[in-house]
N, C-alpha and C. Protein backbone atom coordinates (compact mmCIF):
# COMPACT_ATOMS: atom_id res chain seq x y z
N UNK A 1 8.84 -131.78 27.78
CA UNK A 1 7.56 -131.28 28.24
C UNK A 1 7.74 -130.63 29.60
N UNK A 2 7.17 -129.62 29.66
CA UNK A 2 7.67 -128.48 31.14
C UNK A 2 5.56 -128.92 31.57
N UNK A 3 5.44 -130.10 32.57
CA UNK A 3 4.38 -130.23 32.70
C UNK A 3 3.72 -129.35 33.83
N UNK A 4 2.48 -129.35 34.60
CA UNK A 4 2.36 -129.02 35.91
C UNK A 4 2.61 -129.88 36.63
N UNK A 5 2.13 -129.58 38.09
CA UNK A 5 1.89 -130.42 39.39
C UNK A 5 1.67 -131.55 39.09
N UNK A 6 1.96 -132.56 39.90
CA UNK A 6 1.56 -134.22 39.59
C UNK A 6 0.06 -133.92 40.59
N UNK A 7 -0.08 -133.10 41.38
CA UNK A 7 -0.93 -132.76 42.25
C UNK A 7 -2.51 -132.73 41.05
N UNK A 8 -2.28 -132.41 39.58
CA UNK A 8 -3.24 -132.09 39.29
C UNK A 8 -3.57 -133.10 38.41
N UNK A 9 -5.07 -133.11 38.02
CA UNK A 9 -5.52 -134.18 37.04
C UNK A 9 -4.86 -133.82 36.01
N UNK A 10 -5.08 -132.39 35.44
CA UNK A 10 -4.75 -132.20 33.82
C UNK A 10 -3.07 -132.43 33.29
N UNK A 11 -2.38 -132.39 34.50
CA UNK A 11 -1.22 -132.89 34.59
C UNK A 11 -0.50 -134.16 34.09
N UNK A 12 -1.47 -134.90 34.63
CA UNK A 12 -1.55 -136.47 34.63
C UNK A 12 -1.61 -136.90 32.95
N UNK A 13 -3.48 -136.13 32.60
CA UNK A 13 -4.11 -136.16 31.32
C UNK A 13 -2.78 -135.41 30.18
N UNK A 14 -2.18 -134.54 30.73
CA UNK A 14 -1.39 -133.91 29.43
C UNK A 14 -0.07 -135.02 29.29
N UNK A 15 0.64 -135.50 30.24
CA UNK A 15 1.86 -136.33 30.40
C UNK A 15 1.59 -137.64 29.43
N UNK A 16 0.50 -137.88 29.76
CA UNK A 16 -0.51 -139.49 28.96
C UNK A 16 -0.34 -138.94 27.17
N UNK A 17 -1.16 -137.83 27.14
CA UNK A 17 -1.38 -137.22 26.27
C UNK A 17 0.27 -137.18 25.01
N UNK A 18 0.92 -136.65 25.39
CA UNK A 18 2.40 -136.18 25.53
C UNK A 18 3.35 -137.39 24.87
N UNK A 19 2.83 -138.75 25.71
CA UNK A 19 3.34 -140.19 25.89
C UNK A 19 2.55 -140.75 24.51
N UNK A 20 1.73 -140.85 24.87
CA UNK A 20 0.65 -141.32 23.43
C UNK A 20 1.27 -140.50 22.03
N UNK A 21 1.19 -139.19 21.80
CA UNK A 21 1.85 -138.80 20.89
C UNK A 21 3.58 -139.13 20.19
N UNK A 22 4.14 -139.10 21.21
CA UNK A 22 5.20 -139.26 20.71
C UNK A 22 5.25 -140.72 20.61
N UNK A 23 4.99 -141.43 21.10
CA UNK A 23 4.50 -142.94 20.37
C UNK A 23 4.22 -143.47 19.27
N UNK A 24 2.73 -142.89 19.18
CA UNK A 24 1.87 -142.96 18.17
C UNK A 24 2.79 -142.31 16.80
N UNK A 25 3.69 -141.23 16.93
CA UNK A 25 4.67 -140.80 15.75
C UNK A 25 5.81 -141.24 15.84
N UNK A 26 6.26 -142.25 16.58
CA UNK A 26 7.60 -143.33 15.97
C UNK A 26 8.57 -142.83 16.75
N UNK A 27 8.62 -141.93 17.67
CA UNK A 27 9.43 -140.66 18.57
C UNK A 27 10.19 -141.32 19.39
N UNK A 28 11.44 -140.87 19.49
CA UNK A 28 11.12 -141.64 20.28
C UNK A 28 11.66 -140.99 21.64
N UNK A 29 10.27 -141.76 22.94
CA UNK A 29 10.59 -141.33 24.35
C UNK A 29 11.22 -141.62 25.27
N UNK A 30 11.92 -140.16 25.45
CA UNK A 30 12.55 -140.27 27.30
C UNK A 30 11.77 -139.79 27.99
N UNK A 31 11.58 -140.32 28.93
CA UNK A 31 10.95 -139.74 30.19
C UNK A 31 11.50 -138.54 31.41
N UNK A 32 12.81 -138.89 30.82
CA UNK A 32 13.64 -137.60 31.87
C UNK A 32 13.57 -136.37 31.17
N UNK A 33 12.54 -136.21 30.01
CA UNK A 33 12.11 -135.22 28.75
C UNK A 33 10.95 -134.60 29.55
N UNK A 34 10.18 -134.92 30.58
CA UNK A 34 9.34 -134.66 30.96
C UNK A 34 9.49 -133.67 32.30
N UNK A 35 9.44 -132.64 32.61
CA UNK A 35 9.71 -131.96 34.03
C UNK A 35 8.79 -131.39 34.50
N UNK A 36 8.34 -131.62 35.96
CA UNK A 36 7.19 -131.02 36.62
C UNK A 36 7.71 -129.81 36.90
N UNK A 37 6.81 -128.59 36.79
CA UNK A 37 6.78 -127.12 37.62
C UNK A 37 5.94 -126.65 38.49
N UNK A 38 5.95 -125.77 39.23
CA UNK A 38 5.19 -125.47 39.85
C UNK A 38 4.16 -124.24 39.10
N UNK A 39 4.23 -124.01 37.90
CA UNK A 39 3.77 -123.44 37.14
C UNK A 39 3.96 -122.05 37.44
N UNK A 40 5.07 -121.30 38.47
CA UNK A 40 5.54 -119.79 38.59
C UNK A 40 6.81 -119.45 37.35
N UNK A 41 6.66 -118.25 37.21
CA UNK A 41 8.11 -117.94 36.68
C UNK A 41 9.46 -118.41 36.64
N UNK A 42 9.61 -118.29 38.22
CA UNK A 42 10.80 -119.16 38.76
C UNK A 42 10.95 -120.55 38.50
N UNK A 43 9.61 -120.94 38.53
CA UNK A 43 9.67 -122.51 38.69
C UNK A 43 10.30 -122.53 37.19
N UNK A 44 9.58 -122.41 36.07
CA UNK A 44 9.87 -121.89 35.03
C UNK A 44 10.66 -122.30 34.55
N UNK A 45 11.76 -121.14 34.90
CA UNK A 45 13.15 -120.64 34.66
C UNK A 45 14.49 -122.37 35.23
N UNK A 46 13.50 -122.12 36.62
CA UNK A 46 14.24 -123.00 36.87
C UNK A 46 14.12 -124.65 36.30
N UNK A 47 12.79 -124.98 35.20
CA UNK A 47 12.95 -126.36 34.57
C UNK A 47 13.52 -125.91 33.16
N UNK A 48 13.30 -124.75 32.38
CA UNK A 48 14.40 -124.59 31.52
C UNK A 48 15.65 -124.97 31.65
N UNK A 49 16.18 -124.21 32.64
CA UNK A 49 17.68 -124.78 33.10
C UNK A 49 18.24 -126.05 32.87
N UNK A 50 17.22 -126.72 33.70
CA UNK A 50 17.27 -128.00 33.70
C UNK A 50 17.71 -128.86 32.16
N UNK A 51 16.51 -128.52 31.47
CA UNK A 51 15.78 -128.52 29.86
C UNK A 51 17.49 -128.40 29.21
N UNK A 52 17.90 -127.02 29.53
CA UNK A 52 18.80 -126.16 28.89
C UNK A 52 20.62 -127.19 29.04
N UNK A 53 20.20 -127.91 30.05
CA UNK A 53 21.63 -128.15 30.33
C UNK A 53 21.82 -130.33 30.23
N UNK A 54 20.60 -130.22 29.37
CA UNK A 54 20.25 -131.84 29.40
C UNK A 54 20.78 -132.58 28.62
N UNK A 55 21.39 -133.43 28.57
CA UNK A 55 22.12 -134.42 27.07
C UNK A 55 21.52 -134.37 25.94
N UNK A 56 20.04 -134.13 25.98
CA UNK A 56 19.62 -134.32 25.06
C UNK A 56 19.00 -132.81 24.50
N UNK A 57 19.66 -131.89 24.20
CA UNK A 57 19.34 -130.39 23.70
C UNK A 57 17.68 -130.65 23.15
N UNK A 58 16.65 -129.58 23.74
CA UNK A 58 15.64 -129.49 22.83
C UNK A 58 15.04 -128.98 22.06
N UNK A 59 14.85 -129.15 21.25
CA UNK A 59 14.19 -128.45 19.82
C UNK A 59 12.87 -127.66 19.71
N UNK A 60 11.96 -129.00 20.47
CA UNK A 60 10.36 -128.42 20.68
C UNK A 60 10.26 -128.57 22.46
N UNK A 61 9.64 -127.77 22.78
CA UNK A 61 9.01 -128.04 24.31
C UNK A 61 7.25 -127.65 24.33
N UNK A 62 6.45 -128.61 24.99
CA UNK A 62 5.31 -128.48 25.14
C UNK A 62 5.22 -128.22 26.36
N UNK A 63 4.34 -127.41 26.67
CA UNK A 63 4.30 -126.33 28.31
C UNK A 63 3.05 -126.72 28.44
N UNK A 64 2.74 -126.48 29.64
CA UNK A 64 1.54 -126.79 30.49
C UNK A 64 0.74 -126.05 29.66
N UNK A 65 1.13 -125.20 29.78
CA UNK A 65 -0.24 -123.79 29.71
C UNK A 65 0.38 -122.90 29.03
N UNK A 66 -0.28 -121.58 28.36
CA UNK A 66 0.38 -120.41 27.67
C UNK A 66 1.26 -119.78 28.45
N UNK A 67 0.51 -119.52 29.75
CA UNK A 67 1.78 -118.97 31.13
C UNK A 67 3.26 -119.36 31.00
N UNK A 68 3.14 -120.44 31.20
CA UNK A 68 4.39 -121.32 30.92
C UNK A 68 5.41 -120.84 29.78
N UNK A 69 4.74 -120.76 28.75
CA UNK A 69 5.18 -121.21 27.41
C UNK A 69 5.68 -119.55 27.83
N UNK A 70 5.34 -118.82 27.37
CA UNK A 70 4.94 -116.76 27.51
C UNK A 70 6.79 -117.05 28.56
N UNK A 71 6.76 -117.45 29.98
CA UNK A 71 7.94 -117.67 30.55
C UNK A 71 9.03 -117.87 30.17
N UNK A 72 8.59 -119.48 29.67
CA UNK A 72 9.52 -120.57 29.08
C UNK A 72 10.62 -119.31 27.45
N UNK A 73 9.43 -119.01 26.94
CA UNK A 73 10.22 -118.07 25.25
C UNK A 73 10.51 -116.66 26.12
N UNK A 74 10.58 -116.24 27.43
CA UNK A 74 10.95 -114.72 27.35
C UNK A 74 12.41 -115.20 27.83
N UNK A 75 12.19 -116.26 28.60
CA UNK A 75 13.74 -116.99 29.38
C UNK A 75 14.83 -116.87 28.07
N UNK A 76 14.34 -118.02 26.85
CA UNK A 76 15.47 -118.41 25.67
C UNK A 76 15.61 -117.04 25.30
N UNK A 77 14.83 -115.78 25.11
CA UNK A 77 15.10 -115.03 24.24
C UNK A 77 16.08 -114.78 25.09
N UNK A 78 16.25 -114.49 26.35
CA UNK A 78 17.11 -113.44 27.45
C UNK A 78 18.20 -113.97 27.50
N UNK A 79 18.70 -115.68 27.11
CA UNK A 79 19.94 -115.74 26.66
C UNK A 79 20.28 -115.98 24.92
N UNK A 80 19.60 -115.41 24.38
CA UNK A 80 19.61 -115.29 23.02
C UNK A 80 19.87 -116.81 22.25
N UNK A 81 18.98 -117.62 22.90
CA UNK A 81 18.86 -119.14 22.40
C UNK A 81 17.69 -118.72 21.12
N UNK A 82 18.07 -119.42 20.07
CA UNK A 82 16.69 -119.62 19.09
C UNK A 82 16.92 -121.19 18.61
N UNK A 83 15.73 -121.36 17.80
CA UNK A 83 15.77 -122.90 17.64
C UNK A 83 14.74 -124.02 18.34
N UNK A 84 13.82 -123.06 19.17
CA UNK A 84 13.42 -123.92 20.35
C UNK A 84 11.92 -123.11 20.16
N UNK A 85 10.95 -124.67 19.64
CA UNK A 85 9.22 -123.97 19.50
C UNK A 85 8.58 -124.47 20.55
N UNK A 86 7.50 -124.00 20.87
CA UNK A 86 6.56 -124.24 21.92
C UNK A 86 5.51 -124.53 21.42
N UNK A 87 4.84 -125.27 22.16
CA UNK A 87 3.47 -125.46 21.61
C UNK A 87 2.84 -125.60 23.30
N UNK A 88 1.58 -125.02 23.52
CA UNK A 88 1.32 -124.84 24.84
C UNK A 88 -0.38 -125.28 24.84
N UNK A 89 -1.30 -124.87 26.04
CA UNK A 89 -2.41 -124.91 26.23
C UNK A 89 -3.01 -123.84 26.78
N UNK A 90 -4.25 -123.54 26.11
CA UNK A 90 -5.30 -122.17 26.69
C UNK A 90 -5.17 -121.03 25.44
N UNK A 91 -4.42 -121.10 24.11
CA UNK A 91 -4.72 -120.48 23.23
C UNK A 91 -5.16 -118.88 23.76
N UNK A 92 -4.39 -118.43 24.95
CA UNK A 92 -4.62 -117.05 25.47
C UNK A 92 -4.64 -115.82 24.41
N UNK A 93 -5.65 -114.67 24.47
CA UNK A 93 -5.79 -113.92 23.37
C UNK A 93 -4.45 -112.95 23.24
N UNK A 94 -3.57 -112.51 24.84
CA UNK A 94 -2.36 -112.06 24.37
C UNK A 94 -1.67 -112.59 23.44
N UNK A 95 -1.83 -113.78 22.98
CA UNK A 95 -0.73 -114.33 22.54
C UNK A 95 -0.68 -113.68 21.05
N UNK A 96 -1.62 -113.33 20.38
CA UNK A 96 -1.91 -112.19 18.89
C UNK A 96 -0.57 -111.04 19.70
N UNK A 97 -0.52 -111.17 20.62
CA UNK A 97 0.55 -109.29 20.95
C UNK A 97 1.67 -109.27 21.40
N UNK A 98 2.34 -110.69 20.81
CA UNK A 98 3.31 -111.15 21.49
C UNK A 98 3.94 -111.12 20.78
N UNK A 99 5.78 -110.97 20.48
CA UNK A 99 6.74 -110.69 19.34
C UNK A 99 7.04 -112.16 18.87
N UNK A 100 7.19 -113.07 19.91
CA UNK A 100 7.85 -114.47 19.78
C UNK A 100 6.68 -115.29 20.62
N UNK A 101 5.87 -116.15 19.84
CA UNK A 101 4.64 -117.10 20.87
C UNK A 101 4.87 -118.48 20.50
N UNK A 102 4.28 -118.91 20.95
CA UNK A 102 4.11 -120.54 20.77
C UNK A 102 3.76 -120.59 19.19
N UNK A 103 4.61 -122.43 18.51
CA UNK A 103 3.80 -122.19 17.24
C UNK A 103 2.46 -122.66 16.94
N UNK A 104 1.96 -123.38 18.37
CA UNK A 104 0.45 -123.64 18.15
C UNK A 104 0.08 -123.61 19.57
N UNK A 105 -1.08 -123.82 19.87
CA UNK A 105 -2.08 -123.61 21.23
C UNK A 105 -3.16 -124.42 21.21
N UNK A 106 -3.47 -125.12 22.44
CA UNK A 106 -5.10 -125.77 22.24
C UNK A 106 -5.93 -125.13 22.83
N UNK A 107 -6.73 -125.04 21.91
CA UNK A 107 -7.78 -124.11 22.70
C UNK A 107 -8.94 -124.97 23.63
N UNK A 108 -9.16 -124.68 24.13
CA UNK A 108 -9.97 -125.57 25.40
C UNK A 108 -11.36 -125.24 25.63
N UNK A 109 -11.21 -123.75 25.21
CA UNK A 109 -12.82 -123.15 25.54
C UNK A 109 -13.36 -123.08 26.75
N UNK A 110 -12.29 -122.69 27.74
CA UNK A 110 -12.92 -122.11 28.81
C UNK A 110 -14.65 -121.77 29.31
N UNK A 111 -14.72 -120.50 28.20
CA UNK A 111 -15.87 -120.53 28.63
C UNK A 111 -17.24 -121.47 28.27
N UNK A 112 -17.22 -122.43 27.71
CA UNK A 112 -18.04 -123.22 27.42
C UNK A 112 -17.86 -124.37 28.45
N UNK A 113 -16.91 -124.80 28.88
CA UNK A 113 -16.27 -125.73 29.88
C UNK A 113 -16.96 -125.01 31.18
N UNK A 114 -17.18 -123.61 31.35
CA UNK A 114 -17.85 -122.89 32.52
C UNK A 114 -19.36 -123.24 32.59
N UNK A 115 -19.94 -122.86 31.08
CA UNK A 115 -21.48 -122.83 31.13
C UNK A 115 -21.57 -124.65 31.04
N UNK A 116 -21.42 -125.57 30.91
CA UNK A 116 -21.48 -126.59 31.08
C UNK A 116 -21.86 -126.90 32.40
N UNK A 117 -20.57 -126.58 33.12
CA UNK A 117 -20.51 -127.17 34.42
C UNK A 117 -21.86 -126.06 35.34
N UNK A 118 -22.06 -124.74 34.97
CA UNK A 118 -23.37 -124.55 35.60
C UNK A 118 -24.33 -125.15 34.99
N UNK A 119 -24.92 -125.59 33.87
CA UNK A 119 -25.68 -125.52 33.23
C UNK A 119 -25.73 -127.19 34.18
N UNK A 120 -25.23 -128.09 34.44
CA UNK A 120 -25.41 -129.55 34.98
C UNK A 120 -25.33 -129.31 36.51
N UNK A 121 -24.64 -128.12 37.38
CA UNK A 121 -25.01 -127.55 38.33
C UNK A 121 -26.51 -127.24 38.93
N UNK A 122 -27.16 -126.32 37.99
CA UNK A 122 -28.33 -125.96 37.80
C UNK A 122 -29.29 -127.33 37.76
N UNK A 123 -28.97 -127.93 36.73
CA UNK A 123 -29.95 -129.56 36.41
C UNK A 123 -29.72 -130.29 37.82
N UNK A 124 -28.91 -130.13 38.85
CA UNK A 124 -28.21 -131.16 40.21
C UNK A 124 -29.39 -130.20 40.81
N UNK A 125 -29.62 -128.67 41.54
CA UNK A 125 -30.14 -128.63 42.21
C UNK A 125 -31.64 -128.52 41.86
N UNK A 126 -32.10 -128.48 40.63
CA UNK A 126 -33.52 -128.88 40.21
C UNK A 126 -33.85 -130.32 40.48
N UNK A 127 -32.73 -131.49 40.44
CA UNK A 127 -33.60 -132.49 39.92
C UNK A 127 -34.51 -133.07 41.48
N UNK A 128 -34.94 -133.38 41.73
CA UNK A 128 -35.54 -134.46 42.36
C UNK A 128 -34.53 -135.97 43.38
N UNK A 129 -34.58 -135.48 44.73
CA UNK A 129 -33.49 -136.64 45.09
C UNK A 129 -34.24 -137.91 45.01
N UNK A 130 -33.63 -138.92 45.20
CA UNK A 130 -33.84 -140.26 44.63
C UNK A 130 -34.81 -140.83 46.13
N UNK A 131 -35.35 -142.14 45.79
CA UNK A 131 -36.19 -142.50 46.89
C UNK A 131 -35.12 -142.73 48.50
N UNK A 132 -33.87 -142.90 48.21
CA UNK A 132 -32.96 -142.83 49.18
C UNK A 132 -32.37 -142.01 49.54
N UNK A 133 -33.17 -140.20 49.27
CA UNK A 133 -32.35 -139.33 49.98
C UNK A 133 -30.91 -139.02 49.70
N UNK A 134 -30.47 -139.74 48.89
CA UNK A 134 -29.08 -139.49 48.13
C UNK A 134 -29.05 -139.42 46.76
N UNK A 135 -28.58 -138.29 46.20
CA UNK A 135 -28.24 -137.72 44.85
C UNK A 135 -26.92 -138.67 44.31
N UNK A 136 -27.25 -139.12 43.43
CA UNK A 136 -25.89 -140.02 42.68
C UNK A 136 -26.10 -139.52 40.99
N UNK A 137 -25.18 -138.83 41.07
CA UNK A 137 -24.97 -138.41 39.59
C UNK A 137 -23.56 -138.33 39.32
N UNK A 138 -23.02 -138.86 38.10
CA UNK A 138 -22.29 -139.36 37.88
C UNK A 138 -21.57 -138.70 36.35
N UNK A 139 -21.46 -137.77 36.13
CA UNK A 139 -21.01 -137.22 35.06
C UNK A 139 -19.86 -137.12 33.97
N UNK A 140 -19.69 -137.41 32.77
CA UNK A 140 -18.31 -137.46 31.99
C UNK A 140 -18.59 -136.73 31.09
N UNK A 141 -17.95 -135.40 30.98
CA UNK A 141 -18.43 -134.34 29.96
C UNK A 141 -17.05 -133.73 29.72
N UNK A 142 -17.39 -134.32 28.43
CA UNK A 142 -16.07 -133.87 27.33
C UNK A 142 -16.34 -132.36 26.55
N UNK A 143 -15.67 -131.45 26.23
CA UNK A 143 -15.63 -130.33 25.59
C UNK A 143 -14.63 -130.51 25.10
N UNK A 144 -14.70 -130.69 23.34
CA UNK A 144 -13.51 -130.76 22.69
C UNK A 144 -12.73 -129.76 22.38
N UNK A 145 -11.51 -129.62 22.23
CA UNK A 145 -10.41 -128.95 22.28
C UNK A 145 -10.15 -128.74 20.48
N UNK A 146 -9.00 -127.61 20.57
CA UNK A 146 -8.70 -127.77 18.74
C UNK A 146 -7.24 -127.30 19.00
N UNK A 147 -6.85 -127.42 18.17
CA UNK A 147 -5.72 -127.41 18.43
C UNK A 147 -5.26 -125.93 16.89
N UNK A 148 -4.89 -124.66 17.33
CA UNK A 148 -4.63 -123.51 17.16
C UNK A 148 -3.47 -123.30 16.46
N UNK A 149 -2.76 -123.43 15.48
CA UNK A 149 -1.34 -122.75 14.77
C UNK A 149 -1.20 -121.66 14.43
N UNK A 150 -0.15 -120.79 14.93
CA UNK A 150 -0.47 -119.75 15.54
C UNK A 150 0.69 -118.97 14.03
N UNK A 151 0.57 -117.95 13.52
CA UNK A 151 0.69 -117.46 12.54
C UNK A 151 2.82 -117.28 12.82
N UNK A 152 3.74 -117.38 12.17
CA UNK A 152 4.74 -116.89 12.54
C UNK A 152 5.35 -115.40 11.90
N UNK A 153 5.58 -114.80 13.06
CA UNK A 153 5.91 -113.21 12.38
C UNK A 153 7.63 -113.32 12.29
């Protein structure tokens, strides 16, 4: 797994995520399978390497994000590695115009994840503050994800 930042929540949520799966399917996990990036090109390039030169050769890699992944497959093609699928996050619409993509994507739904967060934005500065002058709202809003298999050419 070529994750992000430990800096970030979704980071955290995808690694868990990542851990739970390969569990839950009998897999079995290393943890030195797991590499943080800084989510640039370079960074990239440079956890492939890593990936590329590891005891344990990999087959599948799950990437942070499509960015990643888009990186991660232009890198293998450029040393003419095949053998190696991706599966990423953000289901980006380039990815239809791409020669070699991930073989699946989750789609997240951005923009619904946007109108949400105004739409409970909007409800925060309408509502009414409380008899103590302090607003306590407390929110857990899930937008489910799907998970995308992406056609192979």
């Amino acid at each position: 797994m070529i994750n992000g930042p430990n800096t970030l929540v979704a980071s955290h949520e995808r690694k868990e995520g990542y851990i739970k799966a390969m569990l839950s399917n009998r897999l079995k996990f290393d943890p030195t399978l797991i590499i943080n990036s800084d989510l640039t090109e370079a960074g990239t390039i440079e956890v492939m390497d890593n990936m590329l030169n590891h005891r344990r050769k990999p087959t599948a890699i799950v990437t942070f994000n499509d960015y990643v992944a888009l990186f991660a497959i232009r890198y293998t093609r450029s040393l003419n590695l095949e053998g190696i699928d991706f599966v990423s996050y953000a289901n980006l619409p380039i990815i239809n115009y791409m020669d070699y993509t991930p073989i699946a994507s989750v789609e997240q739904f951005p923009y619904k994840q946007g109108k949400k967060a105004a739409d409970i934005l909007i409800d925060l500065i309408n509502k009414p503050k409380t008899e103590s002058g302090a607003d306590q709202a407390f929110f857990n809003v899930v937008v489910e994800s799907v998970l995308v298999v992406n056609e192979t050419k």
